[in-house]
Structure formats: structure tokens, C-alpha cells
C-alpha atoms as a PDB file:
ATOM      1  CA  UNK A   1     -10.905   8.637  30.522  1.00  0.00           C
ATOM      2  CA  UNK A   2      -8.830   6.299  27.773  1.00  0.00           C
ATOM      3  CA  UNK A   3     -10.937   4.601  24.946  1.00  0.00           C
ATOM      4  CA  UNK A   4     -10.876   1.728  26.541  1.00  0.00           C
ATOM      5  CA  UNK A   5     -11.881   2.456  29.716  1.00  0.00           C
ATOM      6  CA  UNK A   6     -14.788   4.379  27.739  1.00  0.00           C
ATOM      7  CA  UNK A   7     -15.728   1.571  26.215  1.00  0.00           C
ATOM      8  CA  UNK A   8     -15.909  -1.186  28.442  1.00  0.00           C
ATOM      9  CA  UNK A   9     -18.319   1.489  30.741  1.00  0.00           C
ATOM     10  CA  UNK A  10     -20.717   1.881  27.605  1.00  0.00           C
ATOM     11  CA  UNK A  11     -20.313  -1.910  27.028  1.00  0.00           C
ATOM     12  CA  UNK A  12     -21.672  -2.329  30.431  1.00  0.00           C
ATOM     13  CA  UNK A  13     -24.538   0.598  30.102  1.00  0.00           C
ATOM     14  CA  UNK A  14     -25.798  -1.504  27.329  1.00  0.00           C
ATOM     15  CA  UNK A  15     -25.363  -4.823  29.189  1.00  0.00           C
ATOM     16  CA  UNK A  16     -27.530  -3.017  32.368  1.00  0.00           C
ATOM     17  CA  UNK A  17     -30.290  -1.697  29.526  1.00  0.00           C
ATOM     18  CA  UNK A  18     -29.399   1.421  30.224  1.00  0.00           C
ATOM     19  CA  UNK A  19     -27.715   1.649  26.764  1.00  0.00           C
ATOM     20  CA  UNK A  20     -29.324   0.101  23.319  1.00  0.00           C
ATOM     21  CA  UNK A  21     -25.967  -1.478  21.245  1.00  0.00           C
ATOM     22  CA  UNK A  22     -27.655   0.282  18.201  1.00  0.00           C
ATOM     23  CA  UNK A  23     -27.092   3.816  19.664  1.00  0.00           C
ATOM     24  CA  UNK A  24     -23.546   2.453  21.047  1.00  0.00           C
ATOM     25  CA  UNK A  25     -22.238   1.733  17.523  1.00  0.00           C
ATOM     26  CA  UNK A  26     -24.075   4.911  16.188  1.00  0.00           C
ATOM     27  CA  UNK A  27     -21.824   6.540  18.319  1.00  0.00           C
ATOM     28  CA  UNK A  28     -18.786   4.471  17.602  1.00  0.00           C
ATOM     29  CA  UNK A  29     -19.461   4.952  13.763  1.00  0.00           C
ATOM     30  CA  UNK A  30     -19.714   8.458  13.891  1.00  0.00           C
ATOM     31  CA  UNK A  31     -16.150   9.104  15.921  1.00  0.00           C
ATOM     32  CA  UNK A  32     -14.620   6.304  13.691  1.00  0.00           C
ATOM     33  CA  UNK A  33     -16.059   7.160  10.123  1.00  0.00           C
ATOM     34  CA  UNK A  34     -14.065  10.405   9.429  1.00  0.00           C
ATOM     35  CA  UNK A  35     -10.699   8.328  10.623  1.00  0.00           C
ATOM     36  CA  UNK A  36     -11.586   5.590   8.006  1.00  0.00           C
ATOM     37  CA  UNK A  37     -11.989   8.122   5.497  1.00  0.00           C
ATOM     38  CA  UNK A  38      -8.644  10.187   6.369  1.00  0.00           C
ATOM     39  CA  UNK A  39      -6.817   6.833   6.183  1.00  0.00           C
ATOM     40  CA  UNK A  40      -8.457   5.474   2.816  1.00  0.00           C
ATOM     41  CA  UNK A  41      -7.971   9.347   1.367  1.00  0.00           C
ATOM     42  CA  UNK A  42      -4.055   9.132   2.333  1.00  0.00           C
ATOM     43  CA  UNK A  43      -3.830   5.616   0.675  1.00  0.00           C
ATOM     44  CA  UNK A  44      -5.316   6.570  -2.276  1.00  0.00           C
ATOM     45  CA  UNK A  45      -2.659   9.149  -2.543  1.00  0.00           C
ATOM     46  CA  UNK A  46       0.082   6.879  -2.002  1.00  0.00           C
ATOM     47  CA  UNK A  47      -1.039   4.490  -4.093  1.00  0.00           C
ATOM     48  CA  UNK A  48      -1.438   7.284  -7.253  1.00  0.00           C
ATOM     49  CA  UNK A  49       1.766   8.487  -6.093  1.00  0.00           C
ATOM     50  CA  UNK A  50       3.510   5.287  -7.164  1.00  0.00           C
ATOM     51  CA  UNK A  51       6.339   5.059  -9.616  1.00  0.00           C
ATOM     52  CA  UNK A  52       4.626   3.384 -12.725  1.00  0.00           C
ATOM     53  CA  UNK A  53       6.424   0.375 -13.791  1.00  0.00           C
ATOM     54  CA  UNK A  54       9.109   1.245 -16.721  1.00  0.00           C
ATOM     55  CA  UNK A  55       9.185  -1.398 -19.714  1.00  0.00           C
ATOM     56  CA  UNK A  56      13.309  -2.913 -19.745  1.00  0.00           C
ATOM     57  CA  UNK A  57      13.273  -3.773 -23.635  1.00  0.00           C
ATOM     58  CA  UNK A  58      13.161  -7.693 -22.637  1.00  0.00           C
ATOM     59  CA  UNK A  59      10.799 -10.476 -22.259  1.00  0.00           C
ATOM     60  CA  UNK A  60      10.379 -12.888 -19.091  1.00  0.00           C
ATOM     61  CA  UNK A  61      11.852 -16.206 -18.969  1.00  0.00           C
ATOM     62  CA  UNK A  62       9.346 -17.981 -17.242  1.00  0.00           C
ATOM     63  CA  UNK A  63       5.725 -16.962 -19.515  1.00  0.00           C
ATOM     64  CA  UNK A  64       7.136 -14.433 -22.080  1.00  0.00           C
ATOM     65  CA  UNK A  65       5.431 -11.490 -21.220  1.00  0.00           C
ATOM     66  CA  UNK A  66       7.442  -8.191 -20.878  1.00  0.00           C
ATOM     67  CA  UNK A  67      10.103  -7.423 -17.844  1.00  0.00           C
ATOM     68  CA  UNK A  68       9.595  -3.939 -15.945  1.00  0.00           C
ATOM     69  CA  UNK A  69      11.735  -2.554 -13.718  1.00  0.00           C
ATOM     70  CA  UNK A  70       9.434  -1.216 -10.529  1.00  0.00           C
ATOM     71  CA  UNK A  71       9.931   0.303  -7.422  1.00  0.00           C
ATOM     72  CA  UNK A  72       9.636  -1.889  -3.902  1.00  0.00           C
ATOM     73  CA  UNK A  73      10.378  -1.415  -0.689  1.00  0.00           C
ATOM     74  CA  UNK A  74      14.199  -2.786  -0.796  1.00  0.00           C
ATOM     75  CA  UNK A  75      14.717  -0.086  -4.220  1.00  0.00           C
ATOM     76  CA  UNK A  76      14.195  -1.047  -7.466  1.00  0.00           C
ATOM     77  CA  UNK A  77      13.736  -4.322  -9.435  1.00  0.00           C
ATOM     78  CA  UNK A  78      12.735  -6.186 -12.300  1.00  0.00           C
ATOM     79  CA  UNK A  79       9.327  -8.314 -12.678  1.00  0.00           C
ATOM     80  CA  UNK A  80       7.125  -9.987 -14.714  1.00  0.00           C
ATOM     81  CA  UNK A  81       4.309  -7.416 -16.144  1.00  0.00           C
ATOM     82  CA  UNK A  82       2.514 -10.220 -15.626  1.00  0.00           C
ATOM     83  CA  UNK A  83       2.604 -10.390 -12.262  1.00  0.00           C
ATOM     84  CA  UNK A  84       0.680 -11.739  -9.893  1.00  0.00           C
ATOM     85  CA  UNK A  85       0.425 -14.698 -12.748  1.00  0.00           C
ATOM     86  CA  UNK A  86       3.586 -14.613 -13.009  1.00  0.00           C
ATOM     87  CA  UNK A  87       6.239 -13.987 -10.227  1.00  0.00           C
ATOM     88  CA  UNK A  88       9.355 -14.291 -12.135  1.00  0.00           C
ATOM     89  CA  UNK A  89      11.643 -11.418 -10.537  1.00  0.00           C
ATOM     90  CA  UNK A  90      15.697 -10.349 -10.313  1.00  0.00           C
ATOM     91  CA  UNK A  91      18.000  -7.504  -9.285  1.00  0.00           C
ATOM     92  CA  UNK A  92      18.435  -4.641 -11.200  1.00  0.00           C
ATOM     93  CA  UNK A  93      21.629  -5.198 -13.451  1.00  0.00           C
ATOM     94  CA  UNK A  94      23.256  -1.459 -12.803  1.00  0.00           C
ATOM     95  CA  UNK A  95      25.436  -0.749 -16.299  1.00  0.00           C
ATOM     96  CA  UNK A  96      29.112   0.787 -15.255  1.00  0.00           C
ATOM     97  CA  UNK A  97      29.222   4.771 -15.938  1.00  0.00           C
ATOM     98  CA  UNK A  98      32.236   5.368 -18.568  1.00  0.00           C
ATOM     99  CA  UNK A  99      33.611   8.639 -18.483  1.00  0.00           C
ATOM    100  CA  UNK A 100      34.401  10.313 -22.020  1.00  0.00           C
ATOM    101  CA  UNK A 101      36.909  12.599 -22.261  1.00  0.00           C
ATOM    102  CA  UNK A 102      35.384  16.143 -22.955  1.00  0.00           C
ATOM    103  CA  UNK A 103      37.921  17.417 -26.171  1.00  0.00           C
ATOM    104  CA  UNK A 104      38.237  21.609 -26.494  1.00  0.00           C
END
């Protein structure tokens, strides 16, 4: 039987009496509190596993505080450290690669 079909018959054992709602959401808690913790465990990790925010050398426009280039979900970019007071943010300005010639 799918969850929800599951549910709506214990919904109606407790609507009939034949079902307290305490000993329904025991129920519910104990299938559903190991998931909660799985999922809060795995974003704990992701958030640790975040690229920490790199100082640039240069100071925001807008409030003065110092630029760092981060990590976001369309690649890198540049923001406001002092963000979320300040949401001054660009593009990452990508320097050229110059080639030296290697002498023997």
C-alpha cells in the first residue's frame, strides 16, 4: 500500500476512535525522524564542504568592506564580505595567461 493510501486509512482509524492522533504521529515521528536526521547530517556536510571565500586584495564600492571571490551555483564570483548587509557583487575579471618563452 503507497504512503498515502496508508495514511488517509490511519487518518480515518483515528477519525472512527479506533486510532488516538497521539499514537498516529508517534508512529509518523518514528519512520520520519531518522530521514530528518540523514538529510540534516548530509547538509551539514555540504555546507562544511564549501569553498571558503578567498580575500581579492580590494575593497567594495558600495560600504568599503573587503571583496571575496566565492563559489555559487553559476561558478565563481566576487562579493561583498559583508554580505547579506551588503550585496554589492560582479563577475570574476579572468587575467589573460602569457606564455614565457622557456630559454636552455
Amino acid at each position: 500500500m503507497a504512503y498515502t493510501a496508508r495514511l488517509e486509512t490511519a487518518l480515518d482509524r483515528v477519525a472512527n476512535d479506533d486510532l488516538s492522533r497521539s499514537d498516529l504521529l508517534t508512529a509518523f515521528w518514528r519512520g520520519f525522524q531518522p530521514q530528518l536526521k540523514s538529510a540534516t547530517e548530509y547538509t551539514l556536510t555540504q555546507m562544511k564542504a564549501r569553498p571558503q571565500a578567498k580575500p581579492i586584495g580590494e575593497t567594495c564600492p558600495d560600504c568599503g568592506a573587503d571583496l571575496v571571490e566565492r563559489q555559487g551555483s553559476n561558478g565563481a564570483f566576487v562579493g561583498c564580505s559583508a554580505y547579506p548587509k551588503c550585496s554589492y557583487t560582479r563577475n570574476v575579471e579572468h587575467k589573460p595567461l602569457v606564455l614565457h618563452p622557456v630559454e636552455d
